[in-house]
PDB file of N, CA and C in Angstrom:
ATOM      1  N   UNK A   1       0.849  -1.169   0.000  1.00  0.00           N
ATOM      2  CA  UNK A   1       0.000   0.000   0.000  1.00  0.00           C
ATOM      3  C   UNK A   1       0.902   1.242   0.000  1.00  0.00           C
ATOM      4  N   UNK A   2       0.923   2.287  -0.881  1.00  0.00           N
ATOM      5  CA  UNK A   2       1.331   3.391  -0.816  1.00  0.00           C
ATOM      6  C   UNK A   2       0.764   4.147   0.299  1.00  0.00           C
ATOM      7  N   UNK A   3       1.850   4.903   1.436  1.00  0.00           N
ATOM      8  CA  UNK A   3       1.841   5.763   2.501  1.00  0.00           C
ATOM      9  C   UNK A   3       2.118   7.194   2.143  1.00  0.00           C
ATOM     10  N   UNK A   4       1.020   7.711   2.457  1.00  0.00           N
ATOM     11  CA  UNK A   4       1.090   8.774   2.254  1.00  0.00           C
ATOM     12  C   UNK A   4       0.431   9.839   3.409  1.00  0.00           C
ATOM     13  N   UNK A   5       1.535  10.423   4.315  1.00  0.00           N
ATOM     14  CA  UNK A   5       1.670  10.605   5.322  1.00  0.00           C
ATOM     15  C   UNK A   5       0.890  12.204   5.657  1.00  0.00           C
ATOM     16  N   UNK A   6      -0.029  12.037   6.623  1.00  0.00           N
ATOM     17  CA  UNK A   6      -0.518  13.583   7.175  1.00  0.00           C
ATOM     18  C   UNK A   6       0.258  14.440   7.324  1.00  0.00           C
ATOM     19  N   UNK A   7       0.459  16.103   7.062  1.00  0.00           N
ATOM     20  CA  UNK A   7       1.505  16.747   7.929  1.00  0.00           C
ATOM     21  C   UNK A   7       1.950  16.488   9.117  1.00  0.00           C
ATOM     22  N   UNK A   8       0.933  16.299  10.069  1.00  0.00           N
ATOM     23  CA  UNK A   8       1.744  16.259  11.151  1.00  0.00           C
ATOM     24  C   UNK A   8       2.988  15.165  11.081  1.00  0.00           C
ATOM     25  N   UNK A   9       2.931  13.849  10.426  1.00  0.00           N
ATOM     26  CA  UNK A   9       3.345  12.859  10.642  1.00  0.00           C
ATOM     27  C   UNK A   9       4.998  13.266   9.481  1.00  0.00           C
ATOM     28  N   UNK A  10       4.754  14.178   8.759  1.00  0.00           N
ATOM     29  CA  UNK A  10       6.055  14.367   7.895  1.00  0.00           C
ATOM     30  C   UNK A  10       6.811  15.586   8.314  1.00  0.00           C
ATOM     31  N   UNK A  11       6.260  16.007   9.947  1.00  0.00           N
ATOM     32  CA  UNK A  11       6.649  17.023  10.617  1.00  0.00           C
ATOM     33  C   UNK A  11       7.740  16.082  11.407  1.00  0.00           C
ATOM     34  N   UNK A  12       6.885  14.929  11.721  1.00  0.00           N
ATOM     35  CA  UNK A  12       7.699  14.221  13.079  1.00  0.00           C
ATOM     36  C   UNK A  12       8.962  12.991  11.967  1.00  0.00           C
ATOM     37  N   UNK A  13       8.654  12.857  10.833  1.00  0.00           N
ATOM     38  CA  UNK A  13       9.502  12.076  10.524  1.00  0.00           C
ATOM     39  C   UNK A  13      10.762  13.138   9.868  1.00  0.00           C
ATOM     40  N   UNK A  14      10.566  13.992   9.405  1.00  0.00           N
ATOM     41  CA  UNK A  14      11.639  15.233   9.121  1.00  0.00           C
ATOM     42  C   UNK A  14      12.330  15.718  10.818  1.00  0.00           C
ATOM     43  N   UNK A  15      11.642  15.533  12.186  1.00  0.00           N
ATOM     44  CA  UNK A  15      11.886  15.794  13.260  1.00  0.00           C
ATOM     45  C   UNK A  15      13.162  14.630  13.377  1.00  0.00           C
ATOM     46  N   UNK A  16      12.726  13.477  13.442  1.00  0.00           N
ATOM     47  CA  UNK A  16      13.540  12.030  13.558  1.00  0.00           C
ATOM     48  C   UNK A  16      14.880  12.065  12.545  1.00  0.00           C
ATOM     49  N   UNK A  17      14.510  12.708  11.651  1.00  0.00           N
ATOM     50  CA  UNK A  17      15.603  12.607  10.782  1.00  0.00           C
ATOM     51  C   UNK A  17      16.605  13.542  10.760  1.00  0.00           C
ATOM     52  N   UNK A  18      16.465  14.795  11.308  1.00  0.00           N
ATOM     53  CA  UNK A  18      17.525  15.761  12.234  1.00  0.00           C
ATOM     54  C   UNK A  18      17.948  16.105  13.336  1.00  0.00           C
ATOM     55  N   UNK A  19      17.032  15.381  14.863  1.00  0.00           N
ATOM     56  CA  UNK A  19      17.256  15.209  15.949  1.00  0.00           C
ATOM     57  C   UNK A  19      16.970  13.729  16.441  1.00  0.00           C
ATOM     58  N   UNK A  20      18.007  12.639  16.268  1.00  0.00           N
ATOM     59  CA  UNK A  20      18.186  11.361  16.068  1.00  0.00           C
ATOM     60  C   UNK A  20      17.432  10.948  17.466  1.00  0.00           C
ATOM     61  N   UNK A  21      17.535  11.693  18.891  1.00  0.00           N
ATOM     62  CA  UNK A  21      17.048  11.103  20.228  1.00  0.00           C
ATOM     63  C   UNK A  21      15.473  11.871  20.085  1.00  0.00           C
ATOM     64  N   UNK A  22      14.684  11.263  19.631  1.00  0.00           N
ATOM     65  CA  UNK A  22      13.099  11.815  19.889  1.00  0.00           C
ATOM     66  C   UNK A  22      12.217  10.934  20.576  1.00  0.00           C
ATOM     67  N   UNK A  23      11.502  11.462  20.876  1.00  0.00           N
ATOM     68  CA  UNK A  23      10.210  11.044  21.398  1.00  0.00           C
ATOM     69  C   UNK A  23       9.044  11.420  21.000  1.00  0.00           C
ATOM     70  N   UNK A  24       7.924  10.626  20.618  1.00  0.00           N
ATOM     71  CA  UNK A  24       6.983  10.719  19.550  1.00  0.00           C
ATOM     72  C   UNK A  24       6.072  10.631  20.755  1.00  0.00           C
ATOM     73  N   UNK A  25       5.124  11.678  20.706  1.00  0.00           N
ATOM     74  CA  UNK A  25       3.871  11.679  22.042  1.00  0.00           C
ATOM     75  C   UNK A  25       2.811  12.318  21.134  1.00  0.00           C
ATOM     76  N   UNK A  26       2.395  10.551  20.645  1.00  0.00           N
ATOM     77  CA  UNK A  26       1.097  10.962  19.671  1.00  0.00           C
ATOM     78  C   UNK A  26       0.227  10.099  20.283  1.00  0.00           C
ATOM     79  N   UNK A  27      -1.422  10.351  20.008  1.00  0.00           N
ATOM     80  CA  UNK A  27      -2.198   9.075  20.482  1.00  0.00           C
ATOM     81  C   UNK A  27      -2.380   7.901  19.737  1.00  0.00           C
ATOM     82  N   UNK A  28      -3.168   7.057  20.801  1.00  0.00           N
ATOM     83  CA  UNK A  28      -2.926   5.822  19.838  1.00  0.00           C
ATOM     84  C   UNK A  28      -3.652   6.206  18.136  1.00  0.00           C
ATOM     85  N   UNK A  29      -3.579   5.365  17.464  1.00  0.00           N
ATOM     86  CA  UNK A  29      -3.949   5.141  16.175  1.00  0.00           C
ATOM     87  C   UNK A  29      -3.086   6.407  15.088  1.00  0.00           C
ATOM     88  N   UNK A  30      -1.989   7.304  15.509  1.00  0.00           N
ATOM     89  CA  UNK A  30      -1.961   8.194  14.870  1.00  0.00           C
ATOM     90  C   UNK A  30      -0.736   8.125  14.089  1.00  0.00           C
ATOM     91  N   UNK A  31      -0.110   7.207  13.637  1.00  0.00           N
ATOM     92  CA  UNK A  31       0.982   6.533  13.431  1.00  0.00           C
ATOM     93  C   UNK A  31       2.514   6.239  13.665  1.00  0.00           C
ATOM     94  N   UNK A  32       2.465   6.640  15.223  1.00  0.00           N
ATOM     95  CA  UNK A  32       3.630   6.566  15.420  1.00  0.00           C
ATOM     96  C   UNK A  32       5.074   5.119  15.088  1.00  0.00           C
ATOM     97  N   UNK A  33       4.013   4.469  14.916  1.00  0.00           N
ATOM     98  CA  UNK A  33       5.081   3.105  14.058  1.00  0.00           C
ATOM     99  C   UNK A  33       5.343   3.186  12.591  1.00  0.00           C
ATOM    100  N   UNK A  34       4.565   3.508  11.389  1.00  0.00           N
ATOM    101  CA  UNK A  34       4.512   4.094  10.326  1.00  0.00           C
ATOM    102  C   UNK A  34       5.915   5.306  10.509  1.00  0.00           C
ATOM    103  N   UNK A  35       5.504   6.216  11.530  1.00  0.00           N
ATOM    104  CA  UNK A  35       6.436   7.280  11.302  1.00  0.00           C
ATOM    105  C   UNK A  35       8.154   6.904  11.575  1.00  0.00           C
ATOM    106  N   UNK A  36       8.221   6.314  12.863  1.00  0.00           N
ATOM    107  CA  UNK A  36       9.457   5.747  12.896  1.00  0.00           C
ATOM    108  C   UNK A  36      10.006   4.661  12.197  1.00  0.00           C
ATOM    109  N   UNK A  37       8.666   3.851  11.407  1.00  0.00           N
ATOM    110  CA  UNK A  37       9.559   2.785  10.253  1.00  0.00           C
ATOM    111  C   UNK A  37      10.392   3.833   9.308  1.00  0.00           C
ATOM    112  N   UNK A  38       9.304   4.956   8.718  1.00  0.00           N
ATOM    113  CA  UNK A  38       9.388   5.616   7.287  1.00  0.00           C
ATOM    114  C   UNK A  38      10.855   6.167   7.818  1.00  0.00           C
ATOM    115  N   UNK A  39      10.875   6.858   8.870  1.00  0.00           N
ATOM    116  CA  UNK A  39      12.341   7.677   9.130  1.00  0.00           C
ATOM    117  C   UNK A  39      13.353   6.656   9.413  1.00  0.00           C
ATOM    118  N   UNK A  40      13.345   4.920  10.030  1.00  0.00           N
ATOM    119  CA  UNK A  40      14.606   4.245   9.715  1.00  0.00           C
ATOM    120  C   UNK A  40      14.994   3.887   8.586  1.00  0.00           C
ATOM    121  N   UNK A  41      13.626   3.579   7.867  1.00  0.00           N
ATOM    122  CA  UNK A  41      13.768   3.350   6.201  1.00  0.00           C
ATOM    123  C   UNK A  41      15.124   4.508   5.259  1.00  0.00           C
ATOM    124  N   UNK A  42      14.950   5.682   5.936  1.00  0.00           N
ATOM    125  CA  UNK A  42      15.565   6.609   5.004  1.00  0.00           C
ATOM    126  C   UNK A  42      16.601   6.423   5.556  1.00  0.00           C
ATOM    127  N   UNK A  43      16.785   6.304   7.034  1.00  0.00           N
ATOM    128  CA  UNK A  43      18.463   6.491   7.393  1.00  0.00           C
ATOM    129  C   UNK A  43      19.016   4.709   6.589  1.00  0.00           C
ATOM    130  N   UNK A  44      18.281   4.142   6.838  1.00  0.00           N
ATOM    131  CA  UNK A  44      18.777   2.802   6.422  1.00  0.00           C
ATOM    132  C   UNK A  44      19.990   3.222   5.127  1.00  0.00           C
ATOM    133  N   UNK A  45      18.683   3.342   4.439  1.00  0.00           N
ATOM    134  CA  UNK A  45      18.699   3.680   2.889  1.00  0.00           C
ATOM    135  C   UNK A  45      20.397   4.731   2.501  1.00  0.00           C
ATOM    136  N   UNK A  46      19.931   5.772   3.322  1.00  0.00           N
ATOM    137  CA  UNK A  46      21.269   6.439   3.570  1.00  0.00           C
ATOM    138  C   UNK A  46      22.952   6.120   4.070  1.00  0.00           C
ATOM    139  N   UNK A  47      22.337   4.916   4.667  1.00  0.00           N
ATOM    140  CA  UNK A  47      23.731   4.336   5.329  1.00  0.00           C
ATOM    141  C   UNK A  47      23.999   5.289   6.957  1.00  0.00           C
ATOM    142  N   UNK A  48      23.415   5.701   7.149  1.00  0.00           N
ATOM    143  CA  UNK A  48      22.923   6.361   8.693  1.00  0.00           C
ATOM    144  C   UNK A  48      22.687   6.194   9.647  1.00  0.00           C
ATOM    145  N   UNK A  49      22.159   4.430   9.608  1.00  0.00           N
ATOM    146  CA  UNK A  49      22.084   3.617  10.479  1.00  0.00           C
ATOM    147  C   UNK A  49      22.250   2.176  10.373  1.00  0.00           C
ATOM    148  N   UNK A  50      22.711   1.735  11.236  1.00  0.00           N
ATOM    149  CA  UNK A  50      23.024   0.125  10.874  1.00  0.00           C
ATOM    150  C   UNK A  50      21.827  -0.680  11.549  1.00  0.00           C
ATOM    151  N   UNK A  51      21.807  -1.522  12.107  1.00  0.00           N
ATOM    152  CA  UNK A  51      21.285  -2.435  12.703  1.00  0.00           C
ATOM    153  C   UNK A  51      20.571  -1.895  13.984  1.00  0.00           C
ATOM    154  N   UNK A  52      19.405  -1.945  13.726  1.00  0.00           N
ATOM    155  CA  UNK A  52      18.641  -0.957  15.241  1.00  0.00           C
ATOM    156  C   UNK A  52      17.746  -2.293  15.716  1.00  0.00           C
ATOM    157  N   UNK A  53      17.869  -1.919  17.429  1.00  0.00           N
ATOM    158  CA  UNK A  53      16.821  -2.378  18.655  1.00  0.00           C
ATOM    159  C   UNK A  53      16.086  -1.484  18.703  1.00  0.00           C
ATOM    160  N   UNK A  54      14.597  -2.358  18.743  1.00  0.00           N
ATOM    161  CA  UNK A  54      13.230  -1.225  19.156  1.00  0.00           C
ATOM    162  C   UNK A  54      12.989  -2.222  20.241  1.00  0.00           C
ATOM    163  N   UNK A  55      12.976  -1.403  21.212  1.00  0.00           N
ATOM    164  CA  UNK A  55      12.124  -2.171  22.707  1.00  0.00           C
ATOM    165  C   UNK A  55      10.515  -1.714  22.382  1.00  0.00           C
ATOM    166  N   UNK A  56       9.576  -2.867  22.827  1.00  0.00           N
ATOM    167  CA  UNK A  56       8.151  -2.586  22.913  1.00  0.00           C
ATOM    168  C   UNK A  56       7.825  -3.052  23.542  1.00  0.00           C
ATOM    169  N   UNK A  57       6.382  -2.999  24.335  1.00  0.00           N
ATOM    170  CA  UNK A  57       5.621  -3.916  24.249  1.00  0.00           C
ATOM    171  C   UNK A  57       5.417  -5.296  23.511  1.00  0.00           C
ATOM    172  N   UNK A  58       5.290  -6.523  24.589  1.00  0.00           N
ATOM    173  CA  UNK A  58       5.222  -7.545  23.770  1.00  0.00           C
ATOM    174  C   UNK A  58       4.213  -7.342  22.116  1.00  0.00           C
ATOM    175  N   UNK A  59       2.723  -7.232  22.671  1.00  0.00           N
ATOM    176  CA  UNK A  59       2.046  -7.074  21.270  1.00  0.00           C
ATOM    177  C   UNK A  59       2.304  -6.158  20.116  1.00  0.00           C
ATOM    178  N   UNK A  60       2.467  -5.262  20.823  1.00  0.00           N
ATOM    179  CA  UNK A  60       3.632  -4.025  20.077  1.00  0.00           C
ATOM    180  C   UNK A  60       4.453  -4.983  18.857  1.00  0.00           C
ATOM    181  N   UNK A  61       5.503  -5.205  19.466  1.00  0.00           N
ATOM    182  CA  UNK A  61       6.126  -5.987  18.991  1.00  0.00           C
ATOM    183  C   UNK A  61       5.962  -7.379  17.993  1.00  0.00           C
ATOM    184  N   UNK A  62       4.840  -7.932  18.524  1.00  0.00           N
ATOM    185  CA  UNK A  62       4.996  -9.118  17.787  1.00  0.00           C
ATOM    186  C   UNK A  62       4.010  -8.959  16.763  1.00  0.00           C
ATOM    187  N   UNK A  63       2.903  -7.922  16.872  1.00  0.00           N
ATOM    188  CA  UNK A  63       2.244  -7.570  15.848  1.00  0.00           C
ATOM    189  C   UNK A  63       2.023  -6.360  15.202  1.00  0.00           C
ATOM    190  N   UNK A  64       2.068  -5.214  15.656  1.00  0.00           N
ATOM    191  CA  UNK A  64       2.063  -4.342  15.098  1.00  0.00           C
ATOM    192  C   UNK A  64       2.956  -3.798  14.223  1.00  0.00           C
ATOM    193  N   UNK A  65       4.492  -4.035  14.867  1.00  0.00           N
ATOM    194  CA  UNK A  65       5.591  -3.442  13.934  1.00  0.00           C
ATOM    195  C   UNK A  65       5.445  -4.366  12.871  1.00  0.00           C
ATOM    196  N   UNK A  66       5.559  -6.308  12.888  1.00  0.00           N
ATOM    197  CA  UNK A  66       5.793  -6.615  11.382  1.00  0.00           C
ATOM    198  C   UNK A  66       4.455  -6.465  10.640  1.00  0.00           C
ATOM    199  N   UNK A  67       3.418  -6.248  10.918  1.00  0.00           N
ATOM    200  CA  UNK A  67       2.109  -6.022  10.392  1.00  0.00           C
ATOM    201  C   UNK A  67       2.381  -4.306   9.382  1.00  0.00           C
ATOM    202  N   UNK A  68       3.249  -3.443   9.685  1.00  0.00           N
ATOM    203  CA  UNK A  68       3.311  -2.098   8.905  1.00  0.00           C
ATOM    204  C   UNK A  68       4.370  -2.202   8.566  1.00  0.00           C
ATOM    205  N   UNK A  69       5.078  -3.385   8.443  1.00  0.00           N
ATOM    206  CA  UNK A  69       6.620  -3.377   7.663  1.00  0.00           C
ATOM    207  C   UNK A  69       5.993  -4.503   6.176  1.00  0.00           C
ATOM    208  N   UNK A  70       4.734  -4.899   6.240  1.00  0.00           N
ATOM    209  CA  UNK A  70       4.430  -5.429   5.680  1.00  0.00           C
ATOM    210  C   UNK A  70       3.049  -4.843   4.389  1.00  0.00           C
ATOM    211  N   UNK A  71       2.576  -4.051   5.547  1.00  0.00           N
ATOM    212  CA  UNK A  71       1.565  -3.191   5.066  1.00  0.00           C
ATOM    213  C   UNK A  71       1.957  -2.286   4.120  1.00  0.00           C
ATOM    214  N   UNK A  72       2.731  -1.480   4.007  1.00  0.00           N
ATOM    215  CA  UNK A  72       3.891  -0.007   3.106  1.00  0.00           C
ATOM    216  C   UNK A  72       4.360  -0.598   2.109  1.00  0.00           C
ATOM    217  N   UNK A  73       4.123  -0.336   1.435  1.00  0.00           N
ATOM    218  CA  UNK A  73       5.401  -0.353   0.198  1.00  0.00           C
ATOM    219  C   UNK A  73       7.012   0.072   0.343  1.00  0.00           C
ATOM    220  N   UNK A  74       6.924   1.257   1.156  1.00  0.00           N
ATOM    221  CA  UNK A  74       8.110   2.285   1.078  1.00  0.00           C
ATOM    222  C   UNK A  74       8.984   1.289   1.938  1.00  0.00           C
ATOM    223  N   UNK A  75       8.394   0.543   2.718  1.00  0.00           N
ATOM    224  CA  UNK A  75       9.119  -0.417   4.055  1.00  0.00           C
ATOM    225  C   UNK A  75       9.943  -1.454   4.047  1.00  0.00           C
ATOM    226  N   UNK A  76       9.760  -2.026   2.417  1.00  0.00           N
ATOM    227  CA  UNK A  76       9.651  -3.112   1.752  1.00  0.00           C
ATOM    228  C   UNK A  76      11.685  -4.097   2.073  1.00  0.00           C
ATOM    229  N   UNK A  77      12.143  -2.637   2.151  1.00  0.00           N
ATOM    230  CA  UNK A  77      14.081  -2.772   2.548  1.00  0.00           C
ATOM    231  C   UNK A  77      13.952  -3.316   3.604  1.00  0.00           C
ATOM    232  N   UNK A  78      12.892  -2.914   4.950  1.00  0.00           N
ATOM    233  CA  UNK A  78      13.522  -3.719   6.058  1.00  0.00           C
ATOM    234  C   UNK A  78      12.590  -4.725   6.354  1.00  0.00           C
ATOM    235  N   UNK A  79      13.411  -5.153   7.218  1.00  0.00           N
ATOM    236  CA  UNK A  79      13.391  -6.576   8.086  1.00  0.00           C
ATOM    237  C   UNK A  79      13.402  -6.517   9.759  1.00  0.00           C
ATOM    238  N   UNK A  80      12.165  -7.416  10.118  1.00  0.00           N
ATOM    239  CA  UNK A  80      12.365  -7.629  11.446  1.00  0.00           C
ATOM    240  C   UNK A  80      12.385  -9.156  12.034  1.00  0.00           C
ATOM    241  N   UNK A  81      13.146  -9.124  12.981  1.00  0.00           N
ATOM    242  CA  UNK A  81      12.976 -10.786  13.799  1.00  0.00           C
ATOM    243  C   UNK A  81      12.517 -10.330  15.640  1.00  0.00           C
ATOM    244  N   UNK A  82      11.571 -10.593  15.954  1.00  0.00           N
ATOM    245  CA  UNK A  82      10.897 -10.604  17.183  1.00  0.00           C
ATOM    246  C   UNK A  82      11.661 -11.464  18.187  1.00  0.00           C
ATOM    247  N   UNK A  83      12.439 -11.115  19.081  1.00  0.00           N
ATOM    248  CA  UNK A  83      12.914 -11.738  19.633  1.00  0.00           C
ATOM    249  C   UNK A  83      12.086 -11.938  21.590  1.00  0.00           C
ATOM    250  N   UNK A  84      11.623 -12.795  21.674  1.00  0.00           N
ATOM    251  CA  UNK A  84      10.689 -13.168  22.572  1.00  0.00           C
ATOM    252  C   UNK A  84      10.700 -14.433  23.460  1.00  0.00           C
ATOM    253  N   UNK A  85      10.465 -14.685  24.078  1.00  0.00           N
ATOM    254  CA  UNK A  85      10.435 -15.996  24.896  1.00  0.00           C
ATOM    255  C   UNK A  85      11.745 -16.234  25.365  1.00  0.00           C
ATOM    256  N   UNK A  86      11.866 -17.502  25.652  1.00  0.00           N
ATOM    257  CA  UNK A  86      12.973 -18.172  26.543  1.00  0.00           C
ATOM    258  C   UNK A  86      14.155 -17.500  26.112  1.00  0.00           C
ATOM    259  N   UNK A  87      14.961 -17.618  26.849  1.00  0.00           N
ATOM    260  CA  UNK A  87      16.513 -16.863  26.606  1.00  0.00           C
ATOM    261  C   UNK A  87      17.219 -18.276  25.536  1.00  0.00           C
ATOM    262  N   UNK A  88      17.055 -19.340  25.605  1.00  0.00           N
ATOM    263  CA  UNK A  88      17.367 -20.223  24.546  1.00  0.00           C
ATOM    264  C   UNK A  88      16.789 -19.651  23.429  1.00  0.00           C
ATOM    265  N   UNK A  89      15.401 -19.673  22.866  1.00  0.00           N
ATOM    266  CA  UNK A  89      14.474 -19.013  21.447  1.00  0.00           C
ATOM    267  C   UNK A  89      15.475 -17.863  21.294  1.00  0.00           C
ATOM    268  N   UNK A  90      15.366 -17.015  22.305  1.00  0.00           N
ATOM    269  CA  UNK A  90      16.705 -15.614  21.911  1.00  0.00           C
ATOM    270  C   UNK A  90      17.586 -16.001  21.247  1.00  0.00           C
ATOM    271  N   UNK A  91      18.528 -16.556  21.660  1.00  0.00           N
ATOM    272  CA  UNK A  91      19.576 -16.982  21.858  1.00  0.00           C
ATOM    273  C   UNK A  91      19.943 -17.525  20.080  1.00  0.00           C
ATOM    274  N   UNK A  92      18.591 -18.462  19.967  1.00  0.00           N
ATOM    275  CA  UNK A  92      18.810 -20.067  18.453  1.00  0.00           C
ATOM    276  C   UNK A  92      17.742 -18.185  17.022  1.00  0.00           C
ATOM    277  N   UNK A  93      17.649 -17.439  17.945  1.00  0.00           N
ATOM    278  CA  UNK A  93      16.888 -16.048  16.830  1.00  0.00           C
ATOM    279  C   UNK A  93      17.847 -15.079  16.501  1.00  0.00           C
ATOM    280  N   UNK A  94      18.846 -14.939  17.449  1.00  0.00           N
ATOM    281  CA  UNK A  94      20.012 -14.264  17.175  1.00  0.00           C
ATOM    282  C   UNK A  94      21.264 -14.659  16.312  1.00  0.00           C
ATOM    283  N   UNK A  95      21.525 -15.714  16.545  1.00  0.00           N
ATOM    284  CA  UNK A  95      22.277 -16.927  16.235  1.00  0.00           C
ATOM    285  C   UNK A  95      22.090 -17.524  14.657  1.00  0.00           C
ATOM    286  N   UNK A  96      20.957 -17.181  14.308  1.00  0.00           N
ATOM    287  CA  UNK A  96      20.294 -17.903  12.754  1.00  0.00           C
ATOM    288  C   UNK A  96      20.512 -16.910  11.911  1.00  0.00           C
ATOM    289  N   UNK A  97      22.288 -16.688  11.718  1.00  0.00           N
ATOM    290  CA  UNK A  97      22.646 -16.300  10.599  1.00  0.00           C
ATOM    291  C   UNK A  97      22.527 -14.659  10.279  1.00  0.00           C
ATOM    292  N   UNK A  98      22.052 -14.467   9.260  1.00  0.00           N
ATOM    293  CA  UNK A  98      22.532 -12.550   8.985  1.00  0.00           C
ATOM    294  C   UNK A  98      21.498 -11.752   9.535  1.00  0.00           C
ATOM    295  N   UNK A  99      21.980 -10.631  10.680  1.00  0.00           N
ATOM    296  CA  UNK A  99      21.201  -9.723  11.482  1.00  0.00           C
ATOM    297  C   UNK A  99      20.126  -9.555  10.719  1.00  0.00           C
ATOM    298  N   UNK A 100      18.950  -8.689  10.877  1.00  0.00           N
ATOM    299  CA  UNK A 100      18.219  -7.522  10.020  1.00  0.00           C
ATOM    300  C   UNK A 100      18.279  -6.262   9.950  1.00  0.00           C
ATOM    301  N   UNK A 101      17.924  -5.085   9.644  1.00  0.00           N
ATOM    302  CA  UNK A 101      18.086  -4.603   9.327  1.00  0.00           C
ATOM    303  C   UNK A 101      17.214  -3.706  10.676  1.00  0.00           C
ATOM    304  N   UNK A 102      16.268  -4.232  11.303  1.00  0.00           N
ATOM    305  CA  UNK A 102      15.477  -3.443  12.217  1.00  0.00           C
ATOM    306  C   UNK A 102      14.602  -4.852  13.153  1.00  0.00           C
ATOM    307  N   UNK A 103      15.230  -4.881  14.474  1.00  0.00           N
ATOM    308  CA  UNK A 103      14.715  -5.768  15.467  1.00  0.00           C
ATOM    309  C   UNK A 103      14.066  -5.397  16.320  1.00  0.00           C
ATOM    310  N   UNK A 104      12.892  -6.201  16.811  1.00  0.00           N
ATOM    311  CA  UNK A 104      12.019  -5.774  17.173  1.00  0.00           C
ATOM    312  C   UNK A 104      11.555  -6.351  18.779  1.00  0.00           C
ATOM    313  N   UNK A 105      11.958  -6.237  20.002  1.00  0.00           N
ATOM    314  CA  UNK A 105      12.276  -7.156  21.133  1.00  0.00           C
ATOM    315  C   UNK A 105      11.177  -6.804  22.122  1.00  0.00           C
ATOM    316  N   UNK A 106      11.062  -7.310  22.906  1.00  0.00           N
ATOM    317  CA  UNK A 106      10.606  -7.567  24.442  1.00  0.00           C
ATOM    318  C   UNK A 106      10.950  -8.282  25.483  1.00  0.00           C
TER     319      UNK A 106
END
Protein backbone atom coordinates (compact mmCIF):
# COMPACT_ATOMS: atom_id res chain seq x y z
CA UNK A 1 0.00 0.00 0.00
CA UNK A 2 1.33 3.39 -0.82
CA UNK A 3 1.84 5.76 2.50
CA UNK A 4 1.09 8.77 2.25
CA UNK A 5 1.67 10.61 5.32
CA UNK A 6 -0.52 13.58 7.17
CA UNK A 7 1.51 16.75 7.93
CA UNK A 8 1.74 16.26 11.15
CA UNK A 9 3.34 12.86 10.64
CA UNK A 10 6.05 14.37 7.89
CA UNK A 11 6.65 17.02 10.62
CA UNK A 12 7.70 14.22 13.08
CA UNK A 13 9.50 12.08 10.52
CA UNK A 14 11.64 15.23 9.12
CA UNK A 15 11.89 15.79 13.26
CA UNK A 16 13.54 12.03 13.56
CA UNK A 17 15.60 12.61 10.78
CA UNK A 18 17.52 15.76 12.23
CA UNK A 19 17.26 15.21 15.95
CA UNK A 20 18.19 11.36 16.07
CA UNK A 21 17.05 11.10 20.23
CA UNK A 22 13.10 11.81 19.89
CA UNK A 23 10.21 11.04 21.40
CA UNK A 24 6.98 10.72 19.55
CA UNK A 25 3.87 11.68 22.04
CA UNK A 26 1.10 10.96 19.67
CA UNK A 27 -2.20 9.08 20.48
CA UNK A 28 -2.93 5.82 19.84
CA UNK A 29 -3.95 5.14 16.18
CA UNK A 30 -1.96 8.19 14.87
CA UNK A 31 0.98 6.53 13.43
CA UNK A 32 3.63 6.57 15.42
CA UNK A 33 5.08 3.11 14.06
CA UNK A 34 4.51 4.09 10.33
CA UNK A 35 6.44 7.28 11.30
CA UNK A 36 9.46 5.75 12.90
CA UNK A 37 9.56 2.79 10.25
CA UNK A 38 9.39 5.62 7.29
CA UNK A 39 12.34 7.68 9.13
CA UNK A 40 14.61 4.25 9.71
CA UNK A 41 13.77 3.35 6.20
CA UNK A 42 15.56 6.61 5.00
CA UNK A 43 18.46 6.49 7.39
CA UNK A 44 18.78 2.80 6.42
CA UNK A 45 18.70 3.68 2.89
CA UNK A 46 21.27 6.44 3.57
CA UNK A 47 23.73 4.34 5.33
CA UNK A 48 22.92 6.36 8.69
CA UNK A 49 22.08 3.62 10.48
CA UNK A 50 23.02 0.13 10.87
CA UNK A 51 21.28 -2.43 12.70
CA UNK A 52 18.64 -0.96 15.24
CA UNK A 53 16.82 -2.38 18.66
CA UNK A 54 13.23 -1.22 19.16
CA UNK A 55 12.12 -2.17 22.71
CA UNK A 56 8.15 -2.59 22.91
CA UNK A 57 5.62 -3.92 24.25
CA UNK A 58 5.22 -7.55 23.77
CA UNK A 59 2.05 -7.07 21.27
CA UNK A 60 3.63 -4.03 20.08
CA UNK A 61 6.13 -5.99 18.99
CA UNK A 62 5.00 -9.12 17.79
CA UNK A 63 2.24 -7.57 15.85
CA UNK A 64 2.06 -4.34 15.10
CA UNK A 65 5.59 -3.44 13.93
CA UNK A 66 5.79 -6.61 11.38
CA UNK A 67 2.11 -6.02 10.39
CA UNK A 68 3.31 -2.10 8.91
CA UNK A 69 6.62 -3.38 7.66
CA UNK A 70 4.43 -5.43 5.68
CA UNK A 71 1.57 -3.19 5.07
CA UNK A 72 3.89 -0.01 3.11
CA UNK A 73 5.40 -0.35 0.20
CA UNK A 74 8.11 2.28 1.08
CA UNK A 75 9.12 -0.42 4.06
CA UNK A 76 9.65 -3.11 1.75
CA UNK A 77 14.08 -2.77 2.55
CA UNK A 78 13.52 -3.72 6.06
CA UNK A 79 13.39 -6.58 8.09
CA UNK A 80 12.37 -7.63 11.45
CA UNK A 81 12.98 -10.79 13.80
CA UNK A 82 10.90 -10.60 17.18
CA UNK A 83 12.91 -11.74 19.63
CA UNK A 84 10.69 -13.17 22.57
CA UNK A 85 10.44 -16.00 24.90
CA UNK A 86 12.97 -18.17 26.54
CA UNK A 87 16.51 -16.86 26.61
CA UNK A 88 17.37 -20.22 24.55
CA UNK A 89 14.47 -19.01 21.45
CA UNK A 90 16.70 -15.61 21.91
CA UNK A 91 19.58 -16.98 21.86
CA UNK A 92 18.81 -20.07 18.45
CA UNK A 93 16.89 -16.05 16.83
CA UNK A 94 20.01 -14.26 17.17
CA UNK A 95 22.28 -16.93 16.23
CA UNK A 96 20.29 -17.90 12.75
CA UNK A 97 22.65 -16.30 10.60
CA UNK A 98 22.53 -12.55 8.99
CA UNK A 99 21.20 -9.72 11.48
CA UNK A 100 18.22 -7.52 10.02
CA UNK A 101 18.09 -4.60 9.33
CA UNK A 102 15.48 -3.44 12.22
CA UNK A 103 14.71 -5.77 15.47
CA UNK A 104 12.02 -5.77 17.17
CA UNK A 105 12.28 -7.16 21.13
CA UNK A 106 10.61 -7.57 24.44
Amino acid sequence: MRYTPHNYQHRAISHILTHHNTVLLLGMGLGKTSITLTALAALHNTGQAGKTLIIAPKRVATHTWPAELTKWDHLASLSSVVLAGSPSKTRSSCSAGRWPRCVTWW
